[in-house]
N, C-alpha and C. Protein backbone atom coordinates (compact mmCIF):
# COMPACT_ATOMS: atom_id res chain seq x y z
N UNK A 1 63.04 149.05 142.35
CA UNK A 1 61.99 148.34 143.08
C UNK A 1 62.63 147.28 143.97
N UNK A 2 62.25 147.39 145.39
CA UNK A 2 63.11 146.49 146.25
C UNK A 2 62.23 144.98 146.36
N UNK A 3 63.01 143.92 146.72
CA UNK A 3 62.16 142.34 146.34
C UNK A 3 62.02 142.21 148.28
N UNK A 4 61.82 142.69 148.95
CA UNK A 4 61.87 142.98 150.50
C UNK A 4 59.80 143.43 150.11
N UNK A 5 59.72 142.69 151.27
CA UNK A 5 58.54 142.54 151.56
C UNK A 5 57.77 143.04 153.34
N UNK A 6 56.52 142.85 153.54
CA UNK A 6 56.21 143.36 154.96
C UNK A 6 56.06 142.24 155.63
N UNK A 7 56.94 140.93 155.57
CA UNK A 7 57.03 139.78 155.89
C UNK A 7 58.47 139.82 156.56
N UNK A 8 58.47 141.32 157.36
CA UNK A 8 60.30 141.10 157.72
C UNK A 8 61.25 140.23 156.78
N UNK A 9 61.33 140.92 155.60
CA UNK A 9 62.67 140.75 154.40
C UNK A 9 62.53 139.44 153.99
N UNK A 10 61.69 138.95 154.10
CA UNK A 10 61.34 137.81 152.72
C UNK A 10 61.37 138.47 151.79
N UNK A 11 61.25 137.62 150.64
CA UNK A 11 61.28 138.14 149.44
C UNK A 11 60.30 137.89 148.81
N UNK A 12 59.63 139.12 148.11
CA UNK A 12 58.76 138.92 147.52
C UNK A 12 58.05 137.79 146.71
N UNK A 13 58.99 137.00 145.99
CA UNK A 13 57.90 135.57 145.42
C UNK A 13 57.98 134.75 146.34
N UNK A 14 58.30 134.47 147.70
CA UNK A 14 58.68 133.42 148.13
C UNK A 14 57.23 133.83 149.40
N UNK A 15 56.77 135.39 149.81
CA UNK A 15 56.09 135.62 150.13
C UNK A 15 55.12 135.49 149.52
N UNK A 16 54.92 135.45 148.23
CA UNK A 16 53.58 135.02 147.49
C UNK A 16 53.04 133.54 147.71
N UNK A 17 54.32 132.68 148.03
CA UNK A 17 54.22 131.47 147.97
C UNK A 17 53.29 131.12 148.92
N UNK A 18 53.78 131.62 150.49
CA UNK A 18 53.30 131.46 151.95
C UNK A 18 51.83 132.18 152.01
N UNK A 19 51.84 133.03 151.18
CA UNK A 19 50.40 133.44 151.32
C UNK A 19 49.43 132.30 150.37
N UNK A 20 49.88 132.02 149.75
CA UNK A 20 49.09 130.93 148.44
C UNK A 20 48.66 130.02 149.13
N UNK A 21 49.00 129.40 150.31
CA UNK A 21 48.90 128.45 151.11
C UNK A 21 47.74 129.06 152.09
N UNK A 22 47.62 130.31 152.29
CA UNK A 22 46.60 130.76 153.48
C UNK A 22 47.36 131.55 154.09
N UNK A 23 46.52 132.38 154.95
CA UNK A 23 47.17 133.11 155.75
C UNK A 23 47.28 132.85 157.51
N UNK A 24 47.87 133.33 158.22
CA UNK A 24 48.01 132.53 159.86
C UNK A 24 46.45 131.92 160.53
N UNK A 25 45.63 133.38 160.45
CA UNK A 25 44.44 133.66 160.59
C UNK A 25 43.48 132.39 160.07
N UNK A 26 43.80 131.73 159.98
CA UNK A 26 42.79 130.28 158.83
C UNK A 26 41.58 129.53 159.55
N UNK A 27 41.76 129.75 160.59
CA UNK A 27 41.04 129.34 161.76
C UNK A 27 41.40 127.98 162.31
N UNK A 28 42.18 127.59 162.25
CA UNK A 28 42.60 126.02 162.52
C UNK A 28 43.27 125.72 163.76
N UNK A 29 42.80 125.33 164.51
CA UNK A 29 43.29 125.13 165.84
C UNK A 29 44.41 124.98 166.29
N UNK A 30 45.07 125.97 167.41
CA UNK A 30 46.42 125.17 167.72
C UNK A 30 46.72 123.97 167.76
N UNK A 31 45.42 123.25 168.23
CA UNK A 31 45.82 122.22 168.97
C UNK A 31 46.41 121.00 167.64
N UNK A 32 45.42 121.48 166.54
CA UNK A 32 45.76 120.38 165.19
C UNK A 32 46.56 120.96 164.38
N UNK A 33 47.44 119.73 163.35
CA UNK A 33 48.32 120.48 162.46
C UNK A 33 47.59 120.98 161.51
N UNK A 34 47.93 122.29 160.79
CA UNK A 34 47.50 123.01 160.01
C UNK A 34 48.03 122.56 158.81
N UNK A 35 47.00 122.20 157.49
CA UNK A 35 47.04 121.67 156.30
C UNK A 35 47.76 122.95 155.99
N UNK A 36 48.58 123.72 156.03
CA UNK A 36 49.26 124.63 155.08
C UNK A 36 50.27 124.42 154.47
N UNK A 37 51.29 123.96 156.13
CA UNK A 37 52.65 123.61 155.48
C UNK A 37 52.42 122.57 154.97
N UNK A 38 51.87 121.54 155.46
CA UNK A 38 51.54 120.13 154.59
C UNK A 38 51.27 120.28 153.16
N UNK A 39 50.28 121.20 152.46
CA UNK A 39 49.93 121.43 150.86
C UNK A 39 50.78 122.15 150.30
N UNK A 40 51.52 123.40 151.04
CA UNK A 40 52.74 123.47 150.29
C UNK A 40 53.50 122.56 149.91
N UNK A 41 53.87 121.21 150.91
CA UNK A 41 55.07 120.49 150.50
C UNK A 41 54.76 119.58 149.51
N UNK A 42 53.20 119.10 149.77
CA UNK A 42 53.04 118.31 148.70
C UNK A 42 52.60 118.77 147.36
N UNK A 43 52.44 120.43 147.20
CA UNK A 43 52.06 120.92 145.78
C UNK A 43 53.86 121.05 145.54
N UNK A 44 55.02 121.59 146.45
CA UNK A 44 56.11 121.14 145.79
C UNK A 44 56.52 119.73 144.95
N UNK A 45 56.13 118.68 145.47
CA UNK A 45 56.85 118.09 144.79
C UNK A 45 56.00 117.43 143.40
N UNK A 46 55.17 118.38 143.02
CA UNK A 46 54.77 118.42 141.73
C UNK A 46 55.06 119.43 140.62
N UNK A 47 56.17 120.11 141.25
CA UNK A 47 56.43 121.62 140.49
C UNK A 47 57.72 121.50 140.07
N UNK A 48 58.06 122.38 139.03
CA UNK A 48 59.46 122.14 138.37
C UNK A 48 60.40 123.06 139.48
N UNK A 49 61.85 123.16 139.15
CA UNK A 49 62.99 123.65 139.69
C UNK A 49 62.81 124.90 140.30
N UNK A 50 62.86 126.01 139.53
CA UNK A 50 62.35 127.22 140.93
C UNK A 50 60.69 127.02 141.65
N UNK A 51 60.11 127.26 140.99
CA UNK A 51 59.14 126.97 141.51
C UNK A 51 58.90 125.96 142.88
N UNK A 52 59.52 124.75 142.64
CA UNK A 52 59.42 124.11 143.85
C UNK A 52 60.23 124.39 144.54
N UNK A 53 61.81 125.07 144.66
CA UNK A 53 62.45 125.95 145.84
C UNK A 53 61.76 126.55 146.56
N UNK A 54 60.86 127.78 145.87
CA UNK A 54 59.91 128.58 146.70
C UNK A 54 58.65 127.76 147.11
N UNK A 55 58.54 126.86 146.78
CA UNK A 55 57.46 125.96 147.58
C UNK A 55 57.74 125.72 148.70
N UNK A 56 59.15 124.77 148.70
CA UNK A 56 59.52 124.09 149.53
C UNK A 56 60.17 124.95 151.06
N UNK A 57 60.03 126.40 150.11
CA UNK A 57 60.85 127.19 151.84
C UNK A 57 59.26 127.65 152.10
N UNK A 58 58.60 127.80 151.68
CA UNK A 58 57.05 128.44 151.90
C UNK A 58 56.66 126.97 153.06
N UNK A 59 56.79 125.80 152.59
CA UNK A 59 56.45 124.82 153.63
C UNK A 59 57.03 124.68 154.89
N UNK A 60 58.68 124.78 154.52
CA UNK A 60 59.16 124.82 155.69
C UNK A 60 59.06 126.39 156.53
N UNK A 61 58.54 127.33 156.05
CA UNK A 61 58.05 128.32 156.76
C UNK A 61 56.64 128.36 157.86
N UNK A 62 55.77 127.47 156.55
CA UNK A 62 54.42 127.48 157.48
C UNK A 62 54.71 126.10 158.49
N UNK A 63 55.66 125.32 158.16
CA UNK A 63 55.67 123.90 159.85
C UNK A 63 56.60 124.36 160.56
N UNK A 64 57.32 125.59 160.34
CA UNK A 64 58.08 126.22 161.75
C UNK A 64 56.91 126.78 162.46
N UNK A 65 56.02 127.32 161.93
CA UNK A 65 54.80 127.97 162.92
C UNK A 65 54.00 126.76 163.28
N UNK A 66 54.04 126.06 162.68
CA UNK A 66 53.37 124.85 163.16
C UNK A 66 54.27 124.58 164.80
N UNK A 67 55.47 124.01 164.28
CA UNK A 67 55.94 123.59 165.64
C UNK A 67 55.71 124.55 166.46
N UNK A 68 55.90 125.72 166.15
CA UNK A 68 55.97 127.04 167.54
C UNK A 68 54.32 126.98 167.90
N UNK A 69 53.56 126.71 167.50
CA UNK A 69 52.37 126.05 168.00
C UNK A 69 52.35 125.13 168.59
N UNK A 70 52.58 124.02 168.34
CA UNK A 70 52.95 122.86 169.10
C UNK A 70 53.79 123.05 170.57
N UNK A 71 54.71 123.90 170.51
CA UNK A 71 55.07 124.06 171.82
C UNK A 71 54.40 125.15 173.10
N UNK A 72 53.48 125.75 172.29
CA UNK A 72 52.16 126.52 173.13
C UNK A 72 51.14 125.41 173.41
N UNK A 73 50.89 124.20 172.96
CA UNK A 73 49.98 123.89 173.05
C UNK A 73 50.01 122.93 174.37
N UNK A 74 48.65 122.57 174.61
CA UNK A 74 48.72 121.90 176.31
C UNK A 74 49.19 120.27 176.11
N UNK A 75 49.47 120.04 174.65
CA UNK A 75 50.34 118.80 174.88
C UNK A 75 50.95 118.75 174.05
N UNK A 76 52.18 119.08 173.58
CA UNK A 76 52.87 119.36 172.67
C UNK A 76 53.52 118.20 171.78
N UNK A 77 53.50 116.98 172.62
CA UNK A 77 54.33 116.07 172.14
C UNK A 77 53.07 115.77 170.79
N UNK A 78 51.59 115.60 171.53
CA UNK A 78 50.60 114.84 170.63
C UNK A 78 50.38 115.71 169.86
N UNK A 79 50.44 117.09 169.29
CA UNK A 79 50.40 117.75 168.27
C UNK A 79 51.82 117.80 167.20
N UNK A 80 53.19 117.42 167.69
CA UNK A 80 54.11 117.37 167.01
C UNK A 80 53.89 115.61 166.68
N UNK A 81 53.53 114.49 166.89
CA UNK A 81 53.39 113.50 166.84
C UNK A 81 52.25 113.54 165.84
N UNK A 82 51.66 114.77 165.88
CA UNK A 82 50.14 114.32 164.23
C UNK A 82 51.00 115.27 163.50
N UNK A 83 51.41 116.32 163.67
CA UNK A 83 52.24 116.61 162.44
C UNK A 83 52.98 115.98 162.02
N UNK A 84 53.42 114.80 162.71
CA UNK A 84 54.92 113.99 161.74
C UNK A 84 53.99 112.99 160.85
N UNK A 85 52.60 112.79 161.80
CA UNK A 85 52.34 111.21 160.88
C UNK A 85 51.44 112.09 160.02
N UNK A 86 51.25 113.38 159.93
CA UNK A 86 50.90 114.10 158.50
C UNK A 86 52.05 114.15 157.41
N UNK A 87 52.35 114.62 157.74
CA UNK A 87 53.74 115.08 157.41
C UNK A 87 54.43 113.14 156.27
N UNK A 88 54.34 112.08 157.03
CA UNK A 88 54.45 111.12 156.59
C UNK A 88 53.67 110.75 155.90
N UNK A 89 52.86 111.00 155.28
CA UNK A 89 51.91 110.97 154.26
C UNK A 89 51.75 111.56 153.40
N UNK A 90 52.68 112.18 153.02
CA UNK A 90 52.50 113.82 152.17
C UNK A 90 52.88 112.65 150.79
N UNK A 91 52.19 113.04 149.52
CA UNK A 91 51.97 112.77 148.48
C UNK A 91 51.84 113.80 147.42
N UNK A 92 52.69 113.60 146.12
CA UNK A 92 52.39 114.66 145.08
C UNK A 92 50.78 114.34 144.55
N UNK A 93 50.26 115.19 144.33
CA UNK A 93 48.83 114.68 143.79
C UNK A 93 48.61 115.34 142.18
C-alpha cells in the first residue's frame, strides 16, 4: 500500500491533516485571510510530537496558498499585512 496520495505525493496523514482544516473550495474570499492555515497552526501548538509535525506542515501548506492568493489579489500588500497580524495572534486554545 503506497502512503502517496492525489495531493501530488503528499503523504497520506499529512494529507488528512490539510483536509481537517477544510478544503480550498471554503468559500472565503481571496481578498481575506483564510482561517485554515491559521487553525491549523494554532490546533498545532496544542498537540504532542508527531502529531503537531503534521499540523504544522498542513499550516504551512494552507498560508502558502494563502500568500499565492495574496499575490492575485488587487492589493496584495493589505491582504499579506492581515495575514501577518492574524497570523500574530495565533494562540493555543
Amino acid at each position: 500500500m503506497s502512503s502517496e496520495t492525489s495531493l501530488r505525493g503528499v503523504p497520506t496523514p499529512l494529507e488528512e491533516w490539510i483536509q481537517a482544516f477544510g478544503d480550498e473550495g471554503s468559500g472565503v474570499p481571496e481578498s481575506s485571510p483564510s482561517p485554515r492555515g491559521i487553525e491549523a497552526l494554532r490546533r498545532a501548538l496544542t498537540l504532542p510530537d508527531r502529531d503537531r509535525a503534521y499540523a504544522l506542515l498542513a499550516a504551512d501548506a494552507l498560508l502558502t496558498l494563502e500568500c499565492e492568493r495574496a499575490a492575485r489579489a488587487d492589493d496584495p500588500e493589505r491582504v499579506l499585512l492581515e495575514l501577518l497580524d492574524s497570523l500574530g495572534k495565533v494562540e493555543p486554545r
